[in-house]
C-alpha atoms as a PDB file:
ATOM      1  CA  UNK A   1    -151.807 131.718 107.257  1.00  0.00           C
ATOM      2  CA  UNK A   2    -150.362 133.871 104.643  1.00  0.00           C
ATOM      3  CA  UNK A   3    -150.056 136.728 106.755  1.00  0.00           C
ATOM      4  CA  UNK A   4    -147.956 134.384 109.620  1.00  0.00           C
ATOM      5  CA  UNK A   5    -145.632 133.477 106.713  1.00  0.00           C
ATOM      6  CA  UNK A   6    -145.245 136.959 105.353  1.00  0.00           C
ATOM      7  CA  UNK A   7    -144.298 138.246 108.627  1.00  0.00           C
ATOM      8  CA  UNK A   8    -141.686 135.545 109.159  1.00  0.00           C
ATOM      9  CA  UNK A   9    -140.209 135.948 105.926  1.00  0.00           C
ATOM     10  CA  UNK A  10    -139.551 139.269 107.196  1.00  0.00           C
ATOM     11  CA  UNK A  11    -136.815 138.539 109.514  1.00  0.00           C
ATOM     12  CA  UNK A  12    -133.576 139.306 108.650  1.00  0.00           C
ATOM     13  CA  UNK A  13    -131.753 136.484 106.576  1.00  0.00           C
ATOM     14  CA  UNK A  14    -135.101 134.405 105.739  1.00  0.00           C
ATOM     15  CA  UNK A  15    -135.929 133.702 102.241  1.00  0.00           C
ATOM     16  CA  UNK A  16    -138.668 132.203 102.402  1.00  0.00           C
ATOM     17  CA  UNK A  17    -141.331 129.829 103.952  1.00  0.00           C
ATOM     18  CA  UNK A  18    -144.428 127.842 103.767  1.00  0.00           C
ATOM     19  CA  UNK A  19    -146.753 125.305 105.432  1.00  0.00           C
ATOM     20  CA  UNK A  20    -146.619 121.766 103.828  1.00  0.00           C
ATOM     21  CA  UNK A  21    -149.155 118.881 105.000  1.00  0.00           C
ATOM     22  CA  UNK A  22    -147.606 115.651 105.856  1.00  0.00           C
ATOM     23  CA  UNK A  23    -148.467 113.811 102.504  1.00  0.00           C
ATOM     24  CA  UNK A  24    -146.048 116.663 100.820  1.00  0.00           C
ATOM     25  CA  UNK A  25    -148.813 118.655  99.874  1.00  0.00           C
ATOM     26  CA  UNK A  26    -148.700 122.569 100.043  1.00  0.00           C
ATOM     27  CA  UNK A  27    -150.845 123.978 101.980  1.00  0.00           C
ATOM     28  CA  UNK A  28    -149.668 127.950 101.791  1.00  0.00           C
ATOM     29  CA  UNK A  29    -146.175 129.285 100.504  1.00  0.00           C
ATOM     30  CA  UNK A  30    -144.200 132.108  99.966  1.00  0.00           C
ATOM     31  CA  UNK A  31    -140.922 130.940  98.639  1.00  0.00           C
ATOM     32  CA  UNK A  32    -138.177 132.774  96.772  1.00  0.00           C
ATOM     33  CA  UNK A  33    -138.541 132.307  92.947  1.00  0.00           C
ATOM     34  CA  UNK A  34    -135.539 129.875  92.632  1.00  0.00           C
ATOM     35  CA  UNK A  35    -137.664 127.377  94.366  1.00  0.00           C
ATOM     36  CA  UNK A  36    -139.942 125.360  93.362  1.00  0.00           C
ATOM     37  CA  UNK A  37    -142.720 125.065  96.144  1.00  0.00           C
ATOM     38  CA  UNK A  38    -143.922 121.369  95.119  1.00  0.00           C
ATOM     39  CA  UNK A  39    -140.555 120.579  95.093  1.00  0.00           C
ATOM     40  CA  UNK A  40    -139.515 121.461  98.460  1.00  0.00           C
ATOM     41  CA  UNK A  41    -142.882 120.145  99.850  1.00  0.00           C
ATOM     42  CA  UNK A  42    -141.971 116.864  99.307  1.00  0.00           C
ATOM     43  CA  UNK A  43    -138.725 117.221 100.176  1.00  0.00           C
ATOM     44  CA  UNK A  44    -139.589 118.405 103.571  1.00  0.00           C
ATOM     45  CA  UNK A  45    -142.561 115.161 103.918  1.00  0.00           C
ATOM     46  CA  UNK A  46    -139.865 112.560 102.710  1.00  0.00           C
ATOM     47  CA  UNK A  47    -137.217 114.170 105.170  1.00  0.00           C
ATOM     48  CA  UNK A  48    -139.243 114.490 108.254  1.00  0.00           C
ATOM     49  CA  UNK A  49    -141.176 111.131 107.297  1.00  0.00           C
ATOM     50  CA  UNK A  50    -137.979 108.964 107.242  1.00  0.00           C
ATOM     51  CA  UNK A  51    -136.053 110.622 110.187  1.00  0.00           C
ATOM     52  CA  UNK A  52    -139.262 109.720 112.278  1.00  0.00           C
ATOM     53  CA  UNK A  53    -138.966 106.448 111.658  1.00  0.00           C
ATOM     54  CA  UNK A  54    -135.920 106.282 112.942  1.00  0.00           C
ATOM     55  CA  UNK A  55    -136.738 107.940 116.146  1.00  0.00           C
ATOM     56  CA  UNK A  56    -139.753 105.464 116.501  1.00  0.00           C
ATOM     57  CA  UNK A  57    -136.941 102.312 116.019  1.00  0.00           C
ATOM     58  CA  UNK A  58    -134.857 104.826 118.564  1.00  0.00           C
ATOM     59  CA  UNK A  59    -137.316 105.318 120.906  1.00  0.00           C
ATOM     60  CA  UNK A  60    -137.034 108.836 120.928  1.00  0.00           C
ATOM     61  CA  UNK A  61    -139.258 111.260 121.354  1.00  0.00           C
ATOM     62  CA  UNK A  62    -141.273 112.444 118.313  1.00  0.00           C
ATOM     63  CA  UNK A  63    -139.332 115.238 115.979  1.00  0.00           C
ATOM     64  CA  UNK A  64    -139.454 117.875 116.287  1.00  0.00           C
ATOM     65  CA  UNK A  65    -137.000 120.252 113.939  1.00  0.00           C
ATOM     66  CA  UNK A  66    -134.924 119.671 111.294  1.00  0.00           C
ATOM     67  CA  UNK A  67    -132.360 122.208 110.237  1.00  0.00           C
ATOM     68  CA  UNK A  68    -130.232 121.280 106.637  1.00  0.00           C
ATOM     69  CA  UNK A  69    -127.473 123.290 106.117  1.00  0.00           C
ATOM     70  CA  UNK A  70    -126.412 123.713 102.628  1.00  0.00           C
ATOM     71  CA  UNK A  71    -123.402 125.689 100.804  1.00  0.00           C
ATOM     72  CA  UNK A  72    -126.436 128.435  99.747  1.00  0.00           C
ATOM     73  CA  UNK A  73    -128.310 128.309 102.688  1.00  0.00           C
ATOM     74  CA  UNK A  74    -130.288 126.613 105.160  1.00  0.00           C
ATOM     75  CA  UNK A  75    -133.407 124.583 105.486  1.00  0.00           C
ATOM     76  CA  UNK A  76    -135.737 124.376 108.608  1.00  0.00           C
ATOM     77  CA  UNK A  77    -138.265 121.605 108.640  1.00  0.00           C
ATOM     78  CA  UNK A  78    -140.258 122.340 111.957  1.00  0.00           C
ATOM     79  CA  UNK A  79    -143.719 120.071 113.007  1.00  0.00           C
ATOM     80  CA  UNK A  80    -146.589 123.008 113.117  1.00  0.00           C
ATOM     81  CA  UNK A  81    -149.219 120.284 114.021  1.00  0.00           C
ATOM     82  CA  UNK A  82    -151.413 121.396 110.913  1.00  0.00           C
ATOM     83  CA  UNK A  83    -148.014 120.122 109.032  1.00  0.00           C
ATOM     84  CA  UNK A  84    -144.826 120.962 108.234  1.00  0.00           C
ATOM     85  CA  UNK A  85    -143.103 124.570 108.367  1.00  0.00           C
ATOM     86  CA  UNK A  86    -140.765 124.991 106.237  1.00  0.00           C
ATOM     87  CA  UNK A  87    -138.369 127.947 106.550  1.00  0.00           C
ATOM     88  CA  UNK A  88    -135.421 128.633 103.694  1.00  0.00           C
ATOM     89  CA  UNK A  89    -132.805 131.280 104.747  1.00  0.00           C
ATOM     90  CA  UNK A  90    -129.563 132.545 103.777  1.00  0.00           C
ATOM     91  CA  UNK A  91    -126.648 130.559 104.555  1.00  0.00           C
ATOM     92  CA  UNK A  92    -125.325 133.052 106.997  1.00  0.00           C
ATOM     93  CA  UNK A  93    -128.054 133.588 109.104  1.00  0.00           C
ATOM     94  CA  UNK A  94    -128.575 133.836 113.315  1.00  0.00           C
ATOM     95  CA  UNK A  95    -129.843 130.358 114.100  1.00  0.00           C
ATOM     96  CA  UNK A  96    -130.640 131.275 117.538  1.00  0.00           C
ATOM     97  CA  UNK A  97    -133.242 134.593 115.861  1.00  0.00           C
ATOM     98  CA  UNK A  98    -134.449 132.227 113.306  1.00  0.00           C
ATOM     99  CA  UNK A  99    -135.768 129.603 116.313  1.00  0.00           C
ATOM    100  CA  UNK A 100    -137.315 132.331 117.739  1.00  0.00           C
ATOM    101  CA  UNK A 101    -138.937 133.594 114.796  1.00  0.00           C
ATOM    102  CA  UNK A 102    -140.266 129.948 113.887  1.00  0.00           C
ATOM    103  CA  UNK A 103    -141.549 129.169 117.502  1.00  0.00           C
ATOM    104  CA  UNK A 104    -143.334 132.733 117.468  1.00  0.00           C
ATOM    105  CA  UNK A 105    -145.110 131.925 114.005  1.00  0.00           C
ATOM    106  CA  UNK A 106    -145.806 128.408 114.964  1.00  0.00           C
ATOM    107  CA  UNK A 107    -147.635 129.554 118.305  1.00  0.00           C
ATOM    108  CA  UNK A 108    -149.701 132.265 115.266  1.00  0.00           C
ATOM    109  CA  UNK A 109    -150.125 129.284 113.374  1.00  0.00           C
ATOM    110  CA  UNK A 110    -151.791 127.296 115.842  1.00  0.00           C
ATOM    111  CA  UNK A 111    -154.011 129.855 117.034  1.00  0.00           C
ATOM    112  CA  UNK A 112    -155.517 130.499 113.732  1.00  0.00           C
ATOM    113  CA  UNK A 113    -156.035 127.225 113.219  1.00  0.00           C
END
């Protein structure tokens, strides 16, 4: 798991990453050292948590990805079925590479689990 997050912090603009369970819990991360990985684990549970809720009222199919942009950056929030992925990056980064990059380490993900 550490590997598939090294390699994805790799791409260009990405500052970080990790795999949190559902509860908030953190599972594996390599995050930047101005982040606090507890922190941003339960973040990303209370964030994904509450906007699912609303799709359930909605009707909606479940979530999928939630991207946060910020004046420093950028937060992705993707379901990884083991939990959450959790992707940091700066704040101008290529969306479209960083989808890519997610979905690719996502698929890794999976088949190591």
């Amino acid at each position: 798991m550490y590997q598939v997050l090294n390699e994805l912090n790799k791409t260009a603009g990405v500052t970080g990453s990790m795999v949190v369970g559902n509860d908030g819990i953190v599972i594996a991360a390599d995050l930047d050292a101005r982040f606090e990985s507890d922190t941003i684990g339960a973040l990303a549970a209370s964030i994904t948590t509450n906007i699912q809720k609303s799709l359930d009222r909605l009707q909606t199919a479940p979530l999928v990805q939630v991207t946060i942009e910020a004046e420093n950056g950028k937060l992705f929030f993707v379901d990884a079925g083991i939990g959450i992925l959790v992707v940091t990056t700066e704040r101008d980064v290529n969306i479209g590479l960083i989808r890519l990059e997610i979905k690719n380490a996502i698929r890794q993900l999976k088949l190591a689990g």
